[in-house]
Protein backbone atom coordinates (compact mmCIF):
# COMPACT_ATOMS: atom_id res chain seq x y z
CA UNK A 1 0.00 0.00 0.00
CA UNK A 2 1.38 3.42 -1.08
CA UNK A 3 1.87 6.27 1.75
CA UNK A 4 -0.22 8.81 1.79
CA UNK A 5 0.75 12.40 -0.47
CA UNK A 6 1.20 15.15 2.35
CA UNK A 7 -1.10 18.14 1.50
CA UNK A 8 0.22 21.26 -0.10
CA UNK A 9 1.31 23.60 2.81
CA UNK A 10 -0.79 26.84 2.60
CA UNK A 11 0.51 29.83 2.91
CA UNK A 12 0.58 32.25 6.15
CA UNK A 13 -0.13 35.70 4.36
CA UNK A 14 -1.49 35.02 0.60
CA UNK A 15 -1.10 37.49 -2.01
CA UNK A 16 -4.57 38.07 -2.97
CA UNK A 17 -6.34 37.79 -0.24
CA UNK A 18 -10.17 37.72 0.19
CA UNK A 19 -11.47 38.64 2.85
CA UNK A 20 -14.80 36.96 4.19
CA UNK A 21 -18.66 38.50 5.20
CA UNK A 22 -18.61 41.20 6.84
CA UNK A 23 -20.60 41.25 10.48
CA UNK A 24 -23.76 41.38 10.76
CA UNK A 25 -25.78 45.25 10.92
CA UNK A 26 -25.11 48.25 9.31
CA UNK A 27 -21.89 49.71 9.03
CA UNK A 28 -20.49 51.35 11.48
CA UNK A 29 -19.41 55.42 11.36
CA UNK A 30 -17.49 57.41 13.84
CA UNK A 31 -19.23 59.47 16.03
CA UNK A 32 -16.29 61.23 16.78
CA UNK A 33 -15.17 62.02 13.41
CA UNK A 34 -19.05 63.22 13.17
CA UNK A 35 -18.81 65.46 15.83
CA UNK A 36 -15.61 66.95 15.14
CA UNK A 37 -17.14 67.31 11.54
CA UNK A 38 -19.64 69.57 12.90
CA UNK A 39 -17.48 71.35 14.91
CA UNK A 40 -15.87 72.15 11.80
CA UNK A 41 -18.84 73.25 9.51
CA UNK A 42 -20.28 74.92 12.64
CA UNK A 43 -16.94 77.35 12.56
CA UNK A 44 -17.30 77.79 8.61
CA UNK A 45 -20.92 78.75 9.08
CA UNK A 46 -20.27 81.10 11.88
CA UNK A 47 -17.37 82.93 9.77
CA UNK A 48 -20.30 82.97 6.26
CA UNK A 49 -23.66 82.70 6.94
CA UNK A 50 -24.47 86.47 6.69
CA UNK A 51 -23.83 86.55 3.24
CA UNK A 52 -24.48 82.39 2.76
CA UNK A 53 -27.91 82.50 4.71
CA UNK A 54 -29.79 85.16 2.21
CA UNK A 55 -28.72 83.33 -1.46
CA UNK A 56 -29.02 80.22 0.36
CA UNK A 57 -32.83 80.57 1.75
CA UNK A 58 -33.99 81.51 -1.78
CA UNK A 59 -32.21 78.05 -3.46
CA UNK A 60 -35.06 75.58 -4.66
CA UNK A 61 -32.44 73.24 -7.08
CA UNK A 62 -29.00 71.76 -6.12
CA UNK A 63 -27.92 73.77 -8.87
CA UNK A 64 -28.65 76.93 -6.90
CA UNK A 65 -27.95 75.32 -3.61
CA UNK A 66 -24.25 75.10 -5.19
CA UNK A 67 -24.13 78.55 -6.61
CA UNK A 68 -25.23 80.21 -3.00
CA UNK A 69 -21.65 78.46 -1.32
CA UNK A 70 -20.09 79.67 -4.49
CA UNK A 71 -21.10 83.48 -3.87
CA UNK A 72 -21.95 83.10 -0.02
CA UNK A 73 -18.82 80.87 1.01
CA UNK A 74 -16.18 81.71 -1.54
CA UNK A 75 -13.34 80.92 0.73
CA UNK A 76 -14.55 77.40 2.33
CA UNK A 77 -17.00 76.16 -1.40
CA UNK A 78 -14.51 73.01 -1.66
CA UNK A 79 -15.42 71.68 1.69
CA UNK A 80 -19.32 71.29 0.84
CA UNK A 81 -19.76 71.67 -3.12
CA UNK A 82 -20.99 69.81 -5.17
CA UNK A 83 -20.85 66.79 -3.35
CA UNK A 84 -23.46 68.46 -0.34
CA UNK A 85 -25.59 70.11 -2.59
CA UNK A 86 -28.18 67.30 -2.58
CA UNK A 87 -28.16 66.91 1.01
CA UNK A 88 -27.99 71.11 1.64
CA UNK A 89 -31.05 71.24 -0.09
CA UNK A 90 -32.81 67.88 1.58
CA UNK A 91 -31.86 69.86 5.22
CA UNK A 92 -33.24 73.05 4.01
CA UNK A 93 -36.46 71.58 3.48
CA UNK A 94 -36.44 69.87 6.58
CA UNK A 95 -39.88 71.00 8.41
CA UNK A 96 -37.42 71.30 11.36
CA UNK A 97 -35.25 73.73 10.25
CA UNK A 98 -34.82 76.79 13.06
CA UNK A 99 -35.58 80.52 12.65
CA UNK A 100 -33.21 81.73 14.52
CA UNK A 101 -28.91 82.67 12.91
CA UNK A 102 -27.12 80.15 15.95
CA UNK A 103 -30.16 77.56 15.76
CA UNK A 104 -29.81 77.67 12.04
CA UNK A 105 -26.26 77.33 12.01
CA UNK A 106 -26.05 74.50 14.31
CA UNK A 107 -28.63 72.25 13.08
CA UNK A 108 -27.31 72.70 9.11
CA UNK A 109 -23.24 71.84 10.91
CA UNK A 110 -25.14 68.86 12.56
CA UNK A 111 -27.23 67.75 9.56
CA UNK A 112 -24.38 68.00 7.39
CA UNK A 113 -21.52 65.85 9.68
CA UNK A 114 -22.63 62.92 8.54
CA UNK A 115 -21.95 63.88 4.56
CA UNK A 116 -24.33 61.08 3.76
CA UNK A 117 -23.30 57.97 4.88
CA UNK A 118 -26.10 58.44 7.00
CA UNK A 119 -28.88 60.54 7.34
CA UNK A 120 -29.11 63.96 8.69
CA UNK A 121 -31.38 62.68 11.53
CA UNK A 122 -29.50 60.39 12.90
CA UNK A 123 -26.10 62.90 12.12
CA UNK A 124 -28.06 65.30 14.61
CA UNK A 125 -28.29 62.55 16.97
CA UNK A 126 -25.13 61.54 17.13
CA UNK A 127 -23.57 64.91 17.35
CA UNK A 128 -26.27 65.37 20.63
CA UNK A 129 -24.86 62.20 22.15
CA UNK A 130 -21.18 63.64 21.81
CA UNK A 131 -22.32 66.85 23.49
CA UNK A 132 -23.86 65.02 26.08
CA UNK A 133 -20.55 62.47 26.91
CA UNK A 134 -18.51 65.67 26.96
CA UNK A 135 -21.02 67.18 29.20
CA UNK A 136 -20.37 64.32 31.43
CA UNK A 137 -16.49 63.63 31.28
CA UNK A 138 -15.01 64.46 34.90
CA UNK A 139 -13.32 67.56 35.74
CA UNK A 140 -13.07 69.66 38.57
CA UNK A 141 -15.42 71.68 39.47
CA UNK A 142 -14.01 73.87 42.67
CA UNK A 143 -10.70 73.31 44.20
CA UNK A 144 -9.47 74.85 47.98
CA UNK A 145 -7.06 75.76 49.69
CA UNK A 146 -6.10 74.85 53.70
CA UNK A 147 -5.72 78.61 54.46
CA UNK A 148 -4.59 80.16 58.00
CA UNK A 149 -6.69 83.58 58.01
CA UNK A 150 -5.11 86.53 59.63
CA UNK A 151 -8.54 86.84 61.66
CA UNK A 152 -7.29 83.12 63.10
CA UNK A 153 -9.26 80.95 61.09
CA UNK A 154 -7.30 77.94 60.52
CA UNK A 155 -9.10 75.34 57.56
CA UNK A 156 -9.97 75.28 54.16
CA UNK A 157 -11.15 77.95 52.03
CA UNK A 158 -14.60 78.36 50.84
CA UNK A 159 -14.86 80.06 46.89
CA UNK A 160 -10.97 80.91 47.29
CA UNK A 161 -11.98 82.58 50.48
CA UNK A 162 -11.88 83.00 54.48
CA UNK A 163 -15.16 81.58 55.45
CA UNK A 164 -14.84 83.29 58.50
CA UNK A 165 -14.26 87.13 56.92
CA UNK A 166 -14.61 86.59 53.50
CA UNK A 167 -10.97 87.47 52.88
CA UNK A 168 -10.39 86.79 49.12
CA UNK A 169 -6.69 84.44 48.36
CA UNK A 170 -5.04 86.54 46.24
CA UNK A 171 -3.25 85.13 43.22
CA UNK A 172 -1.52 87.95 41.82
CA UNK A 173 0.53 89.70 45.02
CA UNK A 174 3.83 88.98 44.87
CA UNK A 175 4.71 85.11 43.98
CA UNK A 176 3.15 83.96 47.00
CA UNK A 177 1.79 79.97 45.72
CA UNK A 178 0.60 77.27 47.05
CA UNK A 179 3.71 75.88 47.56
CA UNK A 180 4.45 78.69 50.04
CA UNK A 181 6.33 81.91 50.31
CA UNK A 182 8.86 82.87 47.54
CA UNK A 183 12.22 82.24 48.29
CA UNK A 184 14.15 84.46 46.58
């Protein structure tokens, strides 16, 4: 009886290779890079939309959509035209959309962050949810001192105060620090 052939040894990293199904769902998109989008477009707004806002209301075709950031946006047209136009024009019909310049600003910046991968809805969302995790992050919110008070109050201070006489700690005389007396 004959041996066996070995099998033909595969390779650790093919050439060409394929790779299998994706997971299950929708794709994924990064709600940071959406927010930090919108950050973006929010400070291109702010800089244009007095002379964006009034060519822009008065758009009814991508074609004018695009000629309004030509006009109204000169410097920062690249960053939305043509490839927004369609999706400009979709916000600007939202039944949604604010009446009032900061509202206005910040819901187009939102809409817009998601340059339609996804929809403007959800873009909004996400860029709420961001705000909100931000909101939340830790940081300080007061630090004290331990302060000895010329009127003898010996403890910490209260609003970078004597709780005692309401003597303020001042930050500015001298480089007197929290590390104690200078000692130059």
């Amino acid at each position: 009886m004959p041996k066996a052939k070995k099998p033909a040894r595969q390779p650790k990293k093919p050439l060409d290779k394929v790779f299998g199904k994706r997971s299950r769902g929708r794709p994924g998109v990064r709600a940071s890079e959406i927010q930090g989008r919108a950050n973006n477009y929010k400070f291109i707004f702010n800089q244009v939309w007095d002379r964006l806002w009034p060519l822009l209301s008065g758009a009814q075709s991508e074609g004018g959509v695009t000629s309004a950031f030509q006009e109204g946006a000169s410097p920062y047209t690249q960053n939305f035209m043509p490839a927004l136009s369609a999706l400009v024009l979709t916000v600007l019909n939202d039944p949604q959309f604010p009446k009032r310049r900061d509202a206005q600003i910040k819901f187009m910046a939102d809409s817009l962050a998601g340059v339609g991968l996804i929809s403007p809805r959800r873009s909004r969302d996400i860029c709420s949810e961001e705000r909100a995790k931000q909101k939340r992050a830790h940081h300080i919110i007061r630090y004290e001192f331990h302060i000895e008070c010329s009127c003898g109050y010996k403890g910490n201070s209260r609003d970078h105060a004597c709780p005692k006489c309401g003597t303020r700690i001042s930050f500015a005389s001298g480089f007197y620090s929290i590390f104690g007396p200078d000692s130059t």
